[in-house]
N, C-alpha and C. Protein backbone atom coordinates (compact mmCIF):
# COMPACT_ATOMS: atom_id res chain seq x y z
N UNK A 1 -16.87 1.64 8.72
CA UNK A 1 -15.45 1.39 8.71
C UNK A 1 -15.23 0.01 9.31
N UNK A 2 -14.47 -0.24 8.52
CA UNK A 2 -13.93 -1.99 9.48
C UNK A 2 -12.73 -2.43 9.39
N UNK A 3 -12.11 -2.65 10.16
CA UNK A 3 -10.30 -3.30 10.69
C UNK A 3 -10.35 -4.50 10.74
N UNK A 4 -9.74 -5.37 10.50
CA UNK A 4 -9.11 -6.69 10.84
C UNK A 4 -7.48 -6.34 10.99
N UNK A 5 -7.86 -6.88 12.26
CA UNK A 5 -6.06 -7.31 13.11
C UNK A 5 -6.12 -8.73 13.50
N UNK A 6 -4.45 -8.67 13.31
CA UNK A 6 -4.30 -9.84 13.84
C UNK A 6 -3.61 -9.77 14.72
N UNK A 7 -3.32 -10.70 15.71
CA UNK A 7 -2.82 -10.40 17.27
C UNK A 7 -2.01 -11.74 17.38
N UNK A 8 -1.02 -11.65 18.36
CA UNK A 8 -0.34 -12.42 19.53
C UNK A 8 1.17 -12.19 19.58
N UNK A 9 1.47 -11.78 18.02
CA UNK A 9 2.94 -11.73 18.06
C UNK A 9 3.60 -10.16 17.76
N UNK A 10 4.44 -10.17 17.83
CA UNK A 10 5.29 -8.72 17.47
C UNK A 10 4.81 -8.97 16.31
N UNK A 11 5.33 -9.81 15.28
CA UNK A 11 5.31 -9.73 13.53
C UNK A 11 4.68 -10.88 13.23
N UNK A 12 3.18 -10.25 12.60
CA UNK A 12 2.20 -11.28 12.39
C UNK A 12 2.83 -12.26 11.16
N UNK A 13 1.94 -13.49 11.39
CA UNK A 13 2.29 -14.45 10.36
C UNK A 13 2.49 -14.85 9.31
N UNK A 14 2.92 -15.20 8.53
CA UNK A 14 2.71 -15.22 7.29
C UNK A 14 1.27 -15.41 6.29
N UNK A 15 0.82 -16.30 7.10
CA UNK A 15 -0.62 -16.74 6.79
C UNK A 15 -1.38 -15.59 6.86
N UNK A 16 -0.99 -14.42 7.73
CA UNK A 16 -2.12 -13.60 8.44
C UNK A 16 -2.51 -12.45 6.83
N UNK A 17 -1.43 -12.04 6.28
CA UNK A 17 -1.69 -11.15 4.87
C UNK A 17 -2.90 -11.74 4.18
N UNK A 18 -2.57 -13.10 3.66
CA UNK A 18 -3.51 -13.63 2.93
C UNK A 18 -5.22 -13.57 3.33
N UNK A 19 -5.54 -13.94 4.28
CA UNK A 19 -6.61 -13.86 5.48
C UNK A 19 -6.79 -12.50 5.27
N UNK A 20 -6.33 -11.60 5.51
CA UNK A 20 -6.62 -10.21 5.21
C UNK A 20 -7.03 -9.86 3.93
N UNK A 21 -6.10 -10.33 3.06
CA UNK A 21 -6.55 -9.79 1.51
C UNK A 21 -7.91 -10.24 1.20
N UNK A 22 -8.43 -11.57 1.48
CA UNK A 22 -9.90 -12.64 1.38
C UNK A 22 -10.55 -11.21 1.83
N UNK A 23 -10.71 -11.11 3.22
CA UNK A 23 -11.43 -9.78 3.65
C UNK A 23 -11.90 -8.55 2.53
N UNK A 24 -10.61 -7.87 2.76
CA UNK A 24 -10.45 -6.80 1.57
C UNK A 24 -10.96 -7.22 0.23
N UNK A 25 -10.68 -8.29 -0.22
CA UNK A 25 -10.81 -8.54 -1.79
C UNK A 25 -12.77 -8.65 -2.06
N UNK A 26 -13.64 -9.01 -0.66
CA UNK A 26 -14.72 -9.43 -0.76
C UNK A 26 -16.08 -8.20 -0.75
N UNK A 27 -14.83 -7.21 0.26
CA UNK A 27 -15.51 -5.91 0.52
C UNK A 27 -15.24 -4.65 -0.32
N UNK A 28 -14.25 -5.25 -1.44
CA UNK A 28 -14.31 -4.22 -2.51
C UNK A 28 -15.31 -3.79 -2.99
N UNK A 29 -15.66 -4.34 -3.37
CA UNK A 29 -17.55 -3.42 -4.01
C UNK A 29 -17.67 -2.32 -3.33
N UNK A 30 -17.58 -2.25 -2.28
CA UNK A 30 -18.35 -1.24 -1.42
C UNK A 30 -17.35 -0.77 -1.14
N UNK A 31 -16.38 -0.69 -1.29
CA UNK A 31 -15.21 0.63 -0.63
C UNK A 31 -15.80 1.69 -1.04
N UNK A 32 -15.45 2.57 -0.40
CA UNK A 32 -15.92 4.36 -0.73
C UNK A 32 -14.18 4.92 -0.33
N UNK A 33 -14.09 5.93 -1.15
CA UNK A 33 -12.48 6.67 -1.24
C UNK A 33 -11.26 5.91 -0.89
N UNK A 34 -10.15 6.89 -0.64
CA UNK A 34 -9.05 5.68 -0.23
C UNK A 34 -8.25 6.54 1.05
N UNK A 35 -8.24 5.71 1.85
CA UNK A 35 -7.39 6.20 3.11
C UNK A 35 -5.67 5.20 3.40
N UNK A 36 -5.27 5.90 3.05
CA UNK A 36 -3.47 5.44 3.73
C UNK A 36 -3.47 4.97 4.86
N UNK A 37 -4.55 5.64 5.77
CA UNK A 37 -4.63 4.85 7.20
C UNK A 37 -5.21 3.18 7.30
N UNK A 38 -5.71 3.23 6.10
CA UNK A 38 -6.53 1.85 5.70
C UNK A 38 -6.03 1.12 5.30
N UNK A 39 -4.73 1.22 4.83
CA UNK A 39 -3.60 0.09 4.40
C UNK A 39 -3.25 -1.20 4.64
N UNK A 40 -2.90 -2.16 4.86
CA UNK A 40 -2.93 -3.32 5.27
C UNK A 40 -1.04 -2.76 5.71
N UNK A 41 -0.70 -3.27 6.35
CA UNK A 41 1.04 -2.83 6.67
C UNK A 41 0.96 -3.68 8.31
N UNK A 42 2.30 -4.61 7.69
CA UNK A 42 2.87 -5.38 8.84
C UNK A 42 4.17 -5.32 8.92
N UNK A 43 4.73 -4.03 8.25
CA UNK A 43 5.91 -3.80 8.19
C UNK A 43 6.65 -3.52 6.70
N UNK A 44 6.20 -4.89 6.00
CA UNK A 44 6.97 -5.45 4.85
C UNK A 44 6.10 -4.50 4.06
N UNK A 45 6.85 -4.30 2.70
CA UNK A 45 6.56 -3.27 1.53
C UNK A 45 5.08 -3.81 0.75
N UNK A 46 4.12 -3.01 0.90
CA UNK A 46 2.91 -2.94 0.23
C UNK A 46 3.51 -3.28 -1.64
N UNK A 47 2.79 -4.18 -1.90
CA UNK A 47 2.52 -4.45 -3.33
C UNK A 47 2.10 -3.24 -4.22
N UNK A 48 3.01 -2.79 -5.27
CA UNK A 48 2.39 -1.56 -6.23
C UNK A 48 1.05 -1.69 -6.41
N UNK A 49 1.01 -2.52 -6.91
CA UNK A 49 -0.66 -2.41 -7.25
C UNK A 49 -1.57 -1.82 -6.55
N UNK A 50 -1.15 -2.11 -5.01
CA UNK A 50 -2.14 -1.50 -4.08
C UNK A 50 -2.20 -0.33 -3.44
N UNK A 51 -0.83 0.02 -3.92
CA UNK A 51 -0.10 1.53 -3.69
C UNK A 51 -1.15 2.29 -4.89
N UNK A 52 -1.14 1.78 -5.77
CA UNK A 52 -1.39 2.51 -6.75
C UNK A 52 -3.06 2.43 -6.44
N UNK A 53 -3.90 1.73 -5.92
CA UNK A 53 -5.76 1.90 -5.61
C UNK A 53 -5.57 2.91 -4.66
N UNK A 54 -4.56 3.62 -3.48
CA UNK A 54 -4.31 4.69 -2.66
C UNK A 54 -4.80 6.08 -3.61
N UNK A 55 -4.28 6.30 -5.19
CA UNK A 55 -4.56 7.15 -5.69
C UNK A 55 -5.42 7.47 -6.73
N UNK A 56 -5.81 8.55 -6.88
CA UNK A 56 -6.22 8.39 -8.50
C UNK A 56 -5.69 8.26 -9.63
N UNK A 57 -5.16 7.73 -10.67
CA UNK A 57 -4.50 7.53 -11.43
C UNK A 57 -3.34 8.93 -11.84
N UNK A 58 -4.35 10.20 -12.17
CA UNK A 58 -2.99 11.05 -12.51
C UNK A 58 -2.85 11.49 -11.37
N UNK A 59 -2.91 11.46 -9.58
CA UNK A 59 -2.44 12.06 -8.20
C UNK A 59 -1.10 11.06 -8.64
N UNK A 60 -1.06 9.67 -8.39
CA UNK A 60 0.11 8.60 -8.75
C UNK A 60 0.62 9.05 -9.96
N UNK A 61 0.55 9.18 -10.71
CA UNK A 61 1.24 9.03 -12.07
C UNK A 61 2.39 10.86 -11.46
N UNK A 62 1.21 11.92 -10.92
CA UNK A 62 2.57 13.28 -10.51
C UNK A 62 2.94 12.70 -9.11
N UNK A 63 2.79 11.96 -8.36
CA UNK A 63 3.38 12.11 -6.99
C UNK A 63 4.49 10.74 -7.58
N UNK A 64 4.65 10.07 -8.87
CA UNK A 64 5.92 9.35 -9.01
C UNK A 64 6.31 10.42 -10.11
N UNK A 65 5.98 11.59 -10.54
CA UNK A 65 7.73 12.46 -11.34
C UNK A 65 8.09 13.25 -10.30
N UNK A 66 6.86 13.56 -8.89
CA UNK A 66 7.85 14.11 -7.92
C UNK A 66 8.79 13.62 -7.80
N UNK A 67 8.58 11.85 -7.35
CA UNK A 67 9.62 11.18 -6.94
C UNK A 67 10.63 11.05 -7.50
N UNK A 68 10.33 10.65 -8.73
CA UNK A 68 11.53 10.65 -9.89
C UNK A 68 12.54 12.14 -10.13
N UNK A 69 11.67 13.15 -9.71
CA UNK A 69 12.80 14.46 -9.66
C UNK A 69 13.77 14.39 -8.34
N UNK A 70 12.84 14.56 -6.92
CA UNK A 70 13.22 14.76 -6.00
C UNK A 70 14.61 13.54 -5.23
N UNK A 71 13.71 12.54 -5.23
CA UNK A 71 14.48 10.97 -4.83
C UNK A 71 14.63 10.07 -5.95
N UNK A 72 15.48 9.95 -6.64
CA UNK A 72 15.54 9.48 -7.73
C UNK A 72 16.12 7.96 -7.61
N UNK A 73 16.80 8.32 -6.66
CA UNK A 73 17.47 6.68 -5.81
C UNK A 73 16.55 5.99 -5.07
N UNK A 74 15.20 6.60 -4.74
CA UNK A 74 14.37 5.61 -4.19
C UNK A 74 14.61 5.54 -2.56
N UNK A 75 15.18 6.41 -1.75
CA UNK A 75 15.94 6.77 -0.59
C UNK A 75 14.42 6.38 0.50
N UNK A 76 13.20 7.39 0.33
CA UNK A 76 12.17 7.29 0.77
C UNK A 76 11.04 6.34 0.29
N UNK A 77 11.29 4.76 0.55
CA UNK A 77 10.97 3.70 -0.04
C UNK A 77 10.27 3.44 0.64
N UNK A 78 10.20 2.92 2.16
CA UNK A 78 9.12 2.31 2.97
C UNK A 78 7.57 2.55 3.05
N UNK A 79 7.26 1.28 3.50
CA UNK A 79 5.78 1.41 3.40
C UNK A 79 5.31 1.21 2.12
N UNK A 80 4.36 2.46 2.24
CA UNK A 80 3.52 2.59 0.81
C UNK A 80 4.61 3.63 -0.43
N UNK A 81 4.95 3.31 -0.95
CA UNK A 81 6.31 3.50 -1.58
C UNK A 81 5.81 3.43 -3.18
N UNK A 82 5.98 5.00 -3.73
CA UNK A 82 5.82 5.28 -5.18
C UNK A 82 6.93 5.47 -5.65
N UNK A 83 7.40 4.53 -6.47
CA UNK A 83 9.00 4.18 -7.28
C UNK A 83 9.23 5.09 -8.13
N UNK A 84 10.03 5.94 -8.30
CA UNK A 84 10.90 6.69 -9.18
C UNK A 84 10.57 6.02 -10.58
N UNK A 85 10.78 6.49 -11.87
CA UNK A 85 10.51 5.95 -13.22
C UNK A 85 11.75 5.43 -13.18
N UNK A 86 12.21 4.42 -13.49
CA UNK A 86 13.72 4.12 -13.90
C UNK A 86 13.77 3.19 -12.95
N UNK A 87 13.19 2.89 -11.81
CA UNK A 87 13.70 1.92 -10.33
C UNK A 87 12.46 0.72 -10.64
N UNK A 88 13.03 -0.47 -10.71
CA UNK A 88 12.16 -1.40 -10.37
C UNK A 88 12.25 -2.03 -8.77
């Protein structure tokens, strides 16, 4: 398992995501499963795309017609956030 943090401020830098992704993007090969705890999150809304490597294709494809039944307005958005069909 391996973490990269970044430190000094309440709300890391702007620079600091990018620096992270280099990381992540190098050690893809070797990922094994997917953990939510493993997320990259500095607050601001995770990129779909990466929402979507969290699942297996049809877990995402039913946990967005949950969404689309249940929250259809998109109410429960934060974070790692699977969009309703109809919400961009």
């Amino acid at each position: 398992m391996l973490r990269v943090t970044t430190g000094g401020t309440a709300t890391p830098s702007t620079s600091a995501r990018p620096v992270h992704q280099k990381v992540y993007d190098a050690l893809k090969p070797w990922t094994v499963g997917r953990s939510l705890n493993s997320v990259y999150s500095d607050g601001a809304p995770v990129p779909e795309e990466q929402v979507r490597e969290l699942f297996a294709a049809e877990d995402f494809e039913r946990l967005r017609r949950v969404k689309t039944l249940y929250d259809p307005h998109n109410l429960f958005r934060f974070t790692h956030n699977v969009r309703p069909k109809g919400v961009s």
